[in-house]
Protein backbone atom coordinates (compact mmCIF):
# COMPACT_ATOMS: atom_id res chain seq x y z
CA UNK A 1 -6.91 -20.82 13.16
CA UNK A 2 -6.43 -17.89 11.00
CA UNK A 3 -8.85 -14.86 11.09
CA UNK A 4 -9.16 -15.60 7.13
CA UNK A 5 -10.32 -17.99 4.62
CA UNK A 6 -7.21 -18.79 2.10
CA UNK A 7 -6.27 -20.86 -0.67
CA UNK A 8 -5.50 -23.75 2.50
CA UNK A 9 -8.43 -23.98 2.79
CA UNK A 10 -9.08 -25.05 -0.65
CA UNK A 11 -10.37 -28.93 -1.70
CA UNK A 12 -9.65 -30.29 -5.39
CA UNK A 13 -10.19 -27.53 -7.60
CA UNK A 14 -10.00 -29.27 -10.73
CA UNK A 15 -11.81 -28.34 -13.41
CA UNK A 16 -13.44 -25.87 -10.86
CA UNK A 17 -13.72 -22.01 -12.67
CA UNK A 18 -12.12 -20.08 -10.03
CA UNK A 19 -12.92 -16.35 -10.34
CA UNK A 20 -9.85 -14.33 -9.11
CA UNK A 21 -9.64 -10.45 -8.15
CA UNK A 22 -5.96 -8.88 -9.34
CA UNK A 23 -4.69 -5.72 -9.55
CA UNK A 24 -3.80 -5.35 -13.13
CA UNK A 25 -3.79 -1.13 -12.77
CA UNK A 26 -0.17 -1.75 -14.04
CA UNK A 27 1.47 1.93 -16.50
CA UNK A 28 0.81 0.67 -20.14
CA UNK A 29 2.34 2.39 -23.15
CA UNK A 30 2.72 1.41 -26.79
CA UNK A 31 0.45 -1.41 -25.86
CA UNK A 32 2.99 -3.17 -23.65
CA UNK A 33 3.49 -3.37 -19.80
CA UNK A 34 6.16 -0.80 -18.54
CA UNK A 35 6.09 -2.40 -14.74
CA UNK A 36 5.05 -5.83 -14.21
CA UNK A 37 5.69 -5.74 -10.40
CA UNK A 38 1.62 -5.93 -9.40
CA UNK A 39 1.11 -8.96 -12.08
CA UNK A 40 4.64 -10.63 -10.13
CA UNK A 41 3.01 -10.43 -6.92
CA UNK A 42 -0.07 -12.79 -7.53
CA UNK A 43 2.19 -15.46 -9.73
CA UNK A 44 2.44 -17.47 -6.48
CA UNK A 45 -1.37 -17.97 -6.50
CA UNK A 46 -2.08 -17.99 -10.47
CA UNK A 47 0.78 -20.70 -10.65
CA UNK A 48 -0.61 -23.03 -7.14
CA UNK A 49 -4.55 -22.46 -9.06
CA UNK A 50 -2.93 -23.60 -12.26
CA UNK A 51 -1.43 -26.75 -10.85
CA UNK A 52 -4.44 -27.31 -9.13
CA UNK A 53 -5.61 -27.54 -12.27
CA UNK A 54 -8.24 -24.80 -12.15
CA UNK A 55 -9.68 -22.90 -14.61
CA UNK A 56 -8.40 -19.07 -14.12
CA UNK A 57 -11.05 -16.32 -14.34
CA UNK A 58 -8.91 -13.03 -13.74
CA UNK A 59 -11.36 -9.86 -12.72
CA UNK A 60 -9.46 -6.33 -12.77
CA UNK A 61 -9.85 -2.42 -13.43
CA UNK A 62 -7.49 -0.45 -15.31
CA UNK A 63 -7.57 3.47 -15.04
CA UNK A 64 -11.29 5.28 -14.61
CA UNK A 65 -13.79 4.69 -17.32
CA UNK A 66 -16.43 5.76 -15.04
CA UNK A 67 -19.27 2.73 -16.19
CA UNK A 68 -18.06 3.25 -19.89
CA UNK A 69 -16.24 1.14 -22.41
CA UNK A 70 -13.74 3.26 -23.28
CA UNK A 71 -10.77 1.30 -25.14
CA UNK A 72 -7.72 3.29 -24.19
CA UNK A 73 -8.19 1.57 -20.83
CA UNK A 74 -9.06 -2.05 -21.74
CA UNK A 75 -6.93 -5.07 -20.15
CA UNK A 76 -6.18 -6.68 -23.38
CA UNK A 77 -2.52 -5.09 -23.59
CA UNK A 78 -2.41 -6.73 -19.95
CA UNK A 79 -2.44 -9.99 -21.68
CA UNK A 80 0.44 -10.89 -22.96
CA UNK A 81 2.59 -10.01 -19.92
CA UNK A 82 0.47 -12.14 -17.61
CA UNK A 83 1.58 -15.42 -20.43
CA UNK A 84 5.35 -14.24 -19.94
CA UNK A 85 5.00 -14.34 -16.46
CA UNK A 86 2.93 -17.03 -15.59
CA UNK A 87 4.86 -19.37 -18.94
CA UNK A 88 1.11 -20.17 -19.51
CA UNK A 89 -0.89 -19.52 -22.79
CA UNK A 90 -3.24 -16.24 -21.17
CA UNK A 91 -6.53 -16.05 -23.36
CA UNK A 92 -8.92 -12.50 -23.38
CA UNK A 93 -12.58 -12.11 -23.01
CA UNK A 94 -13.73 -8.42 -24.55
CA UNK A 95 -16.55 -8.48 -21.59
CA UNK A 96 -16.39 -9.44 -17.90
CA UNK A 97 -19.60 -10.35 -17.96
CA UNK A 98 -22.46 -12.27 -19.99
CA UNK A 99 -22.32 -14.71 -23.09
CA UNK A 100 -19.21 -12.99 -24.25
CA UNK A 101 -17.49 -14.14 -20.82
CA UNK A 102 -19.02 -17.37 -20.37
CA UNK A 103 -18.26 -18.51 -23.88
CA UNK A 104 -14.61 -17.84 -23.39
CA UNK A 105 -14.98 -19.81 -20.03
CA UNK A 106 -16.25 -22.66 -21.63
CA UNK A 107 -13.67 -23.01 -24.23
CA UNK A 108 -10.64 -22.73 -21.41
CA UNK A 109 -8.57 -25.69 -20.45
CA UNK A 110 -8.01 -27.14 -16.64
CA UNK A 111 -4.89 -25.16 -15.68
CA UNK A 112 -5.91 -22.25 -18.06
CA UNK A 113 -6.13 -18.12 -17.86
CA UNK A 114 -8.52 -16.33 -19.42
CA UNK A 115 -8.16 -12.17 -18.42
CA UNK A 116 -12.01 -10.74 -18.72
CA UNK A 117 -12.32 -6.96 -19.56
CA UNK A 118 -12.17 -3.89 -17.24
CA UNK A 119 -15.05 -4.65 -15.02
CA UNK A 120 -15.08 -0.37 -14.19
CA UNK A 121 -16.48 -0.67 -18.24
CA UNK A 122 -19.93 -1.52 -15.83
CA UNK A 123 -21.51 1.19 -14.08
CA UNK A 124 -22.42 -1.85 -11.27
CA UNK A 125 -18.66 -2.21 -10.81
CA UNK A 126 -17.79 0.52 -8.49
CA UNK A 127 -21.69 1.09 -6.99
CA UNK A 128 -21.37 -2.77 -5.44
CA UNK A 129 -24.45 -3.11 -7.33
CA UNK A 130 -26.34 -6.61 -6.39
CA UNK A 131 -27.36 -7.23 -10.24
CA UNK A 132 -23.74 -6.85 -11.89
CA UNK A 133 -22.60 -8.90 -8.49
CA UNK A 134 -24.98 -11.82 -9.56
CA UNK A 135 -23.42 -11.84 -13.24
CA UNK A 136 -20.12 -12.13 -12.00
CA UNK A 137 -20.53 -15.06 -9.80
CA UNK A 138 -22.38 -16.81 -12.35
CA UNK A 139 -19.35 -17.40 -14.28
CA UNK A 140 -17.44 -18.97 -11.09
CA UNK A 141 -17.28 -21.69 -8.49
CA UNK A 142 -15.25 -19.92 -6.18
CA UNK A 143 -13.73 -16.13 -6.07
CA UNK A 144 -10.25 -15.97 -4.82
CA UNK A 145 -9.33 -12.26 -3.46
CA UNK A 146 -5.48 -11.29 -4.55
CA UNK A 147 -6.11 -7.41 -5.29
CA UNK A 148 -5.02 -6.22 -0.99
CA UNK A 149 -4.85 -2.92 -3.25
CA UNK A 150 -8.42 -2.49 -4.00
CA UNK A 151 -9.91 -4.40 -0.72
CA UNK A 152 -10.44 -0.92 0.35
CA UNK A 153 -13.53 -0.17 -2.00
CA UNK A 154 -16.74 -1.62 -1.65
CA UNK A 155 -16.98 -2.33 -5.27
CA UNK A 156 -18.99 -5.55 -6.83
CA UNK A 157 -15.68 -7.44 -7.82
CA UNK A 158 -14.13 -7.05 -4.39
CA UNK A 159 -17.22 -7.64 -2.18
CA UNK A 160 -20.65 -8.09 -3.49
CA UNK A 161 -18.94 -10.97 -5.25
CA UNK A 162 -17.20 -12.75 -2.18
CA UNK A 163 -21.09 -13.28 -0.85
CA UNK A 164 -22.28 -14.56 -3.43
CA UNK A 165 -19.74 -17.58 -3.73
CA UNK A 166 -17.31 -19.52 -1.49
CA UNK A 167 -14.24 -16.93 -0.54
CA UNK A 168 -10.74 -16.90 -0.04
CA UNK A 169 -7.65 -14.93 -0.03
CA UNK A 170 -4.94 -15.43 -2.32
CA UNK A 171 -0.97 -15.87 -1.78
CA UNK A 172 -0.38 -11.53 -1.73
CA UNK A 173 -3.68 -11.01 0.34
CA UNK A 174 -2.68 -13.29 2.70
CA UNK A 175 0.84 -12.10 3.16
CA UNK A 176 -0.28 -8.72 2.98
CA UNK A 177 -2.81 -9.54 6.12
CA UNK A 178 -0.43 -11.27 7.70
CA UNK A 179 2.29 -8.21 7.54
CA UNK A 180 -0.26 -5.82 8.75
CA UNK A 181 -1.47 -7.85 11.24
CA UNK A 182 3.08 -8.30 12.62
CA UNK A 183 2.52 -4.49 12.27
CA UNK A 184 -0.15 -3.03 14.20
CA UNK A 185 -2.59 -6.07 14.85
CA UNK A 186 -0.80 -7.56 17.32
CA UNK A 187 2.55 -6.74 17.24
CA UNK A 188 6.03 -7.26 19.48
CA UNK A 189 6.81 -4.43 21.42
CA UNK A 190 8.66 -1.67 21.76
CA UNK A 191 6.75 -0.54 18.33
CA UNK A 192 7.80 2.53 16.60
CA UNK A 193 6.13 4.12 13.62
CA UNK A 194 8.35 6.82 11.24
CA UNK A 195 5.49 8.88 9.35
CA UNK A 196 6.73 11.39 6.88
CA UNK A 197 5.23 13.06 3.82
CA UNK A 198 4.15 16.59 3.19
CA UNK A 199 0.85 17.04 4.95
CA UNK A 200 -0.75 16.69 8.37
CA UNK A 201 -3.94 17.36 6.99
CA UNK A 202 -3.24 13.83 5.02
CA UNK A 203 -2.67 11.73 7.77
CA UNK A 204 -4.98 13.08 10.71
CA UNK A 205 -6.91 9.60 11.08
CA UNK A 206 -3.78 7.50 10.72
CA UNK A 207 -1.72 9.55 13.65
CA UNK A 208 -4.80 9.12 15.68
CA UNK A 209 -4.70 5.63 15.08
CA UNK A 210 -0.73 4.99 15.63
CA UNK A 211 -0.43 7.28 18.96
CA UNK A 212 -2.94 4.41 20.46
CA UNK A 213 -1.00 1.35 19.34
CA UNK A 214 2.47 2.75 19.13
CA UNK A 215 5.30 3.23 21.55
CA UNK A 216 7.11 5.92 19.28
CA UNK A 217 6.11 7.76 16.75
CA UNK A 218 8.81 9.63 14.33
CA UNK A 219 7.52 12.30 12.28
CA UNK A 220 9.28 13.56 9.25
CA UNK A 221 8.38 15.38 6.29
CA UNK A 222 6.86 18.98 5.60
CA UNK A 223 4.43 17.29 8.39
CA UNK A 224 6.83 18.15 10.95
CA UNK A 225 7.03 21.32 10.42
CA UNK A 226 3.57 21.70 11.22
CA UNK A 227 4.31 20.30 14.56
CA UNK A 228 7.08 22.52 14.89
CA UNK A 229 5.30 25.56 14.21
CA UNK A 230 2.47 24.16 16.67
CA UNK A 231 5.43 24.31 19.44
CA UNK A 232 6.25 27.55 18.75
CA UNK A 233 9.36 27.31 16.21
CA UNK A 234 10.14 29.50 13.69
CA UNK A 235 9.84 27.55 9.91
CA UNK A 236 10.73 30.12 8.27
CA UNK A 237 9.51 29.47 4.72
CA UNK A 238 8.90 25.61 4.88
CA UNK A 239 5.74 23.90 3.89
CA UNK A 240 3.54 23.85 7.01
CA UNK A 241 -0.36 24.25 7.92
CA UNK A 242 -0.64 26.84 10.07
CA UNK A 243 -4.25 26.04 10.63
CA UNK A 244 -3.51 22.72 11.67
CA UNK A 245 -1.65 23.76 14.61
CA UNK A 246 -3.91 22.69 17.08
CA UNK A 247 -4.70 19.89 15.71
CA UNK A 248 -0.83 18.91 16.47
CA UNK A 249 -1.35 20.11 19.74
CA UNK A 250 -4.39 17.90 20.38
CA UNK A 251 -2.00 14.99 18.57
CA UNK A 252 0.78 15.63 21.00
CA UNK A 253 -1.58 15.98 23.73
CA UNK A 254 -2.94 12.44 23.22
CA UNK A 255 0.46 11.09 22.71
CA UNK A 256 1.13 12.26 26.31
CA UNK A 257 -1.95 10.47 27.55
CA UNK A 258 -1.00 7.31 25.91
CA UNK A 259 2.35 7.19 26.78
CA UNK A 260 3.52 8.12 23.57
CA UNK A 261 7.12 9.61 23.16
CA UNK A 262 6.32 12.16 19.83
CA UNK A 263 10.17 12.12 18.02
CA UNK A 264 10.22 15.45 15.90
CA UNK A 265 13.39 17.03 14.69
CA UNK A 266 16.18 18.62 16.76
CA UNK A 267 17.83 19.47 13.48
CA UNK A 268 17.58 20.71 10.05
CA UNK A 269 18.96 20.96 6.33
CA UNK A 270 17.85 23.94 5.30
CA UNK A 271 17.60 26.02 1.93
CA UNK A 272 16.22 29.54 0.05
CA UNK A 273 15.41 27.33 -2.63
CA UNK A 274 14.04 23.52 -3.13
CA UNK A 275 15.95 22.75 -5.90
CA UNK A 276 18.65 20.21 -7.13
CA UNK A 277 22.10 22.52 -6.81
CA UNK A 278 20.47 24.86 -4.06
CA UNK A 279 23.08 26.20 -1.59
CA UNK A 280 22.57 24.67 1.94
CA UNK A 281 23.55 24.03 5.50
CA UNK A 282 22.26 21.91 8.71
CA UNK A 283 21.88 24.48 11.18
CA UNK A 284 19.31 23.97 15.03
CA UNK A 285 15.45 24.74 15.19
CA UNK A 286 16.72 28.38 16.32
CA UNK A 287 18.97 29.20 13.87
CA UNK A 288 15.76 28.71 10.67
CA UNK A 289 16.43 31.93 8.70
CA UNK A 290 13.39 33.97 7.50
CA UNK A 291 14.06 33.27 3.87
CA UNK A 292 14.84 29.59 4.67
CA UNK A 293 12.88 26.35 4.03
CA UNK A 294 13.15 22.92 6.33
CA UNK A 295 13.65 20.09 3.74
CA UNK A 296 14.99 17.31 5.62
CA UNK A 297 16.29 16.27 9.36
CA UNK A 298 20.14 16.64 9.95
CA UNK A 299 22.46 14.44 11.31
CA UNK A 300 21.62 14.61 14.85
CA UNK A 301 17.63 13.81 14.09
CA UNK A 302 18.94 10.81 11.99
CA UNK A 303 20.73 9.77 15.30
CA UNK A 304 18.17 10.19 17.36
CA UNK A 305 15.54 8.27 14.81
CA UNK A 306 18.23 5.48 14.80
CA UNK A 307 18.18 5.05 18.26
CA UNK A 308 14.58 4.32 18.51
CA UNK A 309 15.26 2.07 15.69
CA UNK A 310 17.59 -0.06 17.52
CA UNK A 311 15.28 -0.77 20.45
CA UNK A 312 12.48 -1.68 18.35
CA UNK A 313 11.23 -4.85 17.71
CA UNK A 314 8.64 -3.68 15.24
CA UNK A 315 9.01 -0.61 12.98
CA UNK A 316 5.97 0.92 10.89
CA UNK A 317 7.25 3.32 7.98
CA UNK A 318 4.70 5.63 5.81
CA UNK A 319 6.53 8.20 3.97
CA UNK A 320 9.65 10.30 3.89
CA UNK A 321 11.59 12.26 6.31
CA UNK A 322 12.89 14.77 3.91
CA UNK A 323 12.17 15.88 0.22
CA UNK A 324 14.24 13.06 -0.81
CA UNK A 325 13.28 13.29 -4.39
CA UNK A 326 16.43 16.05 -4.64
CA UNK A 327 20.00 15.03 -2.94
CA UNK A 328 20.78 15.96 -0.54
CA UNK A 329 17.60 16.35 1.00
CA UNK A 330 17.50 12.42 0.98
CA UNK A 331 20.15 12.11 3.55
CA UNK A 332 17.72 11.70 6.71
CA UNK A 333 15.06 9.67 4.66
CA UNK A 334 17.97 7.13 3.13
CA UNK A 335 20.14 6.59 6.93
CA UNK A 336 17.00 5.93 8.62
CA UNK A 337 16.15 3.13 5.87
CA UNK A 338 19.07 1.80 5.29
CA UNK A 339 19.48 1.13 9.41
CA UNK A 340 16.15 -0.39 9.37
CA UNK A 341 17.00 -2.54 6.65
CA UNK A 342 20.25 -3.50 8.56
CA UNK A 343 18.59 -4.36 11.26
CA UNK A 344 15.98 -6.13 9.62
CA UNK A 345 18.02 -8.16 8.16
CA UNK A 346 19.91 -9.07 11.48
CA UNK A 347 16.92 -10.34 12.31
CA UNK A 348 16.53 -7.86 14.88
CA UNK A 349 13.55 -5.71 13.90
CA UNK A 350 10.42 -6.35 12.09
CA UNK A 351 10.16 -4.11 9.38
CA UNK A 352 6.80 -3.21 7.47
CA UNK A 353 6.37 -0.14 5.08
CA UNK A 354 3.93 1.25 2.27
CA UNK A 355 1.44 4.10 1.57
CA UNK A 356 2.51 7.00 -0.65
CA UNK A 357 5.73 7.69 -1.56
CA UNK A 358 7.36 4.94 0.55
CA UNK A 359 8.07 2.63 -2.06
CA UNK A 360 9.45 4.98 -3.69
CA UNK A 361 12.10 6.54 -0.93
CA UNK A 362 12.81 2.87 0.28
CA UNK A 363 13.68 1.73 -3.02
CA UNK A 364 15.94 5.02 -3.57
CA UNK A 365 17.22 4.37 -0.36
CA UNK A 366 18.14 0.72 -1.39
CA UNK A 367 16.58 -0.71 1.41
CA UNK A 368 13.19 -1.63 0.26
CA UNK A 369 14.27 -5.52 -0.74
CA UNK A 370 15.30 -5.55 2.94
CA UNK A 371 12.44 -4.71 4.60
CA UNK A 372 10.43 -7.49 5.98
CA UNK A 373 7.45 -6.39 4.26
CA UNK A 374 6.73 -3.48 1.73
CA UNK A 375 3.03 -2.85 0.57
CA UNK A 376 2.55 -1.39 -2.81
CA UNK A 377 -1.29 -0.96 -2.28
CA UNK A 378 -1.06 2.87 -1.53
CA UNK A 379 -4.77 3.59 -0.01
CA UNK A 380 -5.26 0.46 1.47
CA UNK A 381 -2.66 0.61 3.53
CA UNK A 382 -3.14 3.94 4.55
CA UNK A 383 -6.35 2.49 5.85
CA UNK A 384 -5.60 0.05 7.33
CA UNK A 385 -3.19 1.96 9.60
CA UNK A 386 -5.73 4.36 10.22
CA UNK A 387 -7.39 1.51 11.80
CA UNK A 388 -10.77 1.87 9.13
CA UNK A 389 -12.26 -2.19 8.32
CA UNK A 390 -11.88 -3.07 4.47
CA UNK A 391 -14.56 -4.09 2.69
CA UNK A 392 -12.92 -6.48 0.80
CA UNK A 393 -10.75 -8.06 3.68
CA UNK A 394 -14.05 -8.25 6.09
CA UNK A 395 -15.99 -10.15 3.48
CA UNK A 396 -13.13 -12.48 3.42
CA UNK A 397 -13.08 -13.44 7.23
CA UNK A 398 -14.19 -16.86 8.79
CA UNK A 399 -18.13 -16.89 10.03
């Protein structure tokens, strides 16, 4: 039996007012969506509710109000692009809670959507406060989670809601628990995590975490030049945290203990200046000029990375290996991808990736659609591999 309550579990539903939690934090300008990706990812449960013939309460945020109505962040541009996508009419409430809500509730048809206001326009909203929590439920029968994104908070519409009514996780929760759980929860071995990005002083918890579950652990980035430095090579003028050093030491350290293998780079592109154009060569760890900055692994890192690739059977991925966001210090960050994806889809390797700027390197990599599994919900994630409970997944689990 699954660890989680989900829509499965479900009776009839008709007629029922079924409260859902989305993620509708999607960029809005002009007063129209400019990326519907978060709304596409709960279609699969606002369509199954809709056949069900339930009535479809949608509960969201947009932006940081801080407990105020402020109307440059209200959901009603939302809307219109939840109707497109859904081919369903989408009505609006101009309150989440109260008679404003519960009037538009009454008037909305078996099968229907009604999108309430920015529930961060409360001050209860993001204190979990009991009162607001009660005034939420009231207009439901059930709550539906489908917002993995905001699980992470323990906020009134993600948890102080799912005790207060009869809970479940929605199509993207569930696939998104379901990935995570392939990934770290109880994965197949050999499992190798790649974690990139700029800082150590980021990721502390989630290396901590990894170097206990993991068999290898890649580490890319301006993060492994902290490392390096830690070990004694010369960075030259890369982005590192010298104070951090012994907290790498401690890292590698426990990675020892646990059996661990630590992958850093063996090689390096290296520049005077991070900038599109710059003049720049691959050179060995000894060979870092003065004036020089690390800004991505060279070709014999991107070997050695792919090696551990291919005996994988699981791969983890949080951030880049270089500063792929200027050619051609993408080249380590786009190989690696692109042989995970090949893998992946060789059905060879389990592939799961998100936090940060992973989306974005996988996707300029054109390998992200290949991945078994890419998470767009940024902080969650990130705790999630750091091995932290979720407030709004715990709420959600079977008694």
């Amino acid at each position: 039996m699954a660890a989680f309550k989900t829509l499965d579990d479900l009776g009839d539903i008709s007629g029922k007012r079924v409260l859902v939690r989305v993620d509708l934090n999607v960029p809005v300008s002009d007063g129209k969506v400019g990326d519907t990706t978060r709304i596409e990812r709960v279609l699969p449960t606002l369509n199954e509710l809709s056949n069900k013939r339930a009535k479809i309460i949608l509960l969201a945020h947009f932006g940081r109000p801080k407990g105020a109505v402020n109307p440059a962040m209200s959901l009603e541009p939302v809307v219109a692009s939840v109707a497109e996508l859904t081919g369903r009419p989408a009505a609006f409430a101009s309150d989440c809670i109260g008679e404003t809500a519960a009037s538009a509730i009454a008037g909305l048809a078996d099968g229907g959507i009604l999108v309430l206001e920015n529930t961060r326009f409360h001050p209860g909203e993001e204190s979990n406060d009991d009162a607001f929590a009660d005034q939420l439920a009231a207009l439901g029968d059930i709550y539906v989670n489908d917002a993995f994104s905001a699980a992470h908070r323990a906020h009134a519409s993600t948890e102080a809601i799912a005790r207060r009514l009869p809970a479940y996780a929605g199509r993207a929760m569930h696939a998104e628990l379901e990935a995570l759980e392939a990934a770290l929860g109880n994965p197949k071995h050999p499992v190798v995590a790649v974690v990139g990005g700029a800082k150590v002083s980021s990721k502390i918890d989630l290396l901590a975490n990894l170097i206990e579950k993991v068999d290898a652990l890649v580490i890319g980035g301006g993060m492994a030049n902290t490392f390096l430095a830690a070990r004694g090579v010369r960075v030259g003028k890369s982005l590192y945290e010298p104070d951090l050093a012994e907290t790498a030491r401690q890292i590698m350290t426990q990675a020892a203990a646990s059996n661990t293998a630590i992958i850093l780079p063996t090689d390096a592109v290296v520049a005077k200046a991070f900038e599109a154009g710059a003049e720049n060569r691959t050179v060995t760890l000894d060979q870092v000029a003065d004036d020089e900055m690390i800004l991505d692994g060279g070709e014999k890192t991107t070997a050695i990375i792919n090696a551990w690739i291919d005996d994988a059977a699981t791969l983890v991925w949080n951030g880049p290996l270089g500063a792929f966001e200027i050619p051609p210090f993408d080249r380590a960050t786009v190989a690696a991808a692109q042989h995970a994806a090949e893998r992946t889809k060789a059905g060879k390797l389990k592939s799961i990736a998100g936090g940060g700027d992973t989306v974005a390197a996988l996707n300029h990599a054109g390998a992200g659609d290949d991945f078994s599994y890419v998470s767009t919900a940024g902080g969650a994630f990130l705790e999630w591999m750091e091995g932290k409970p979720l407030p709004g997944v715990e709420v959600l689990r079977r008694g």
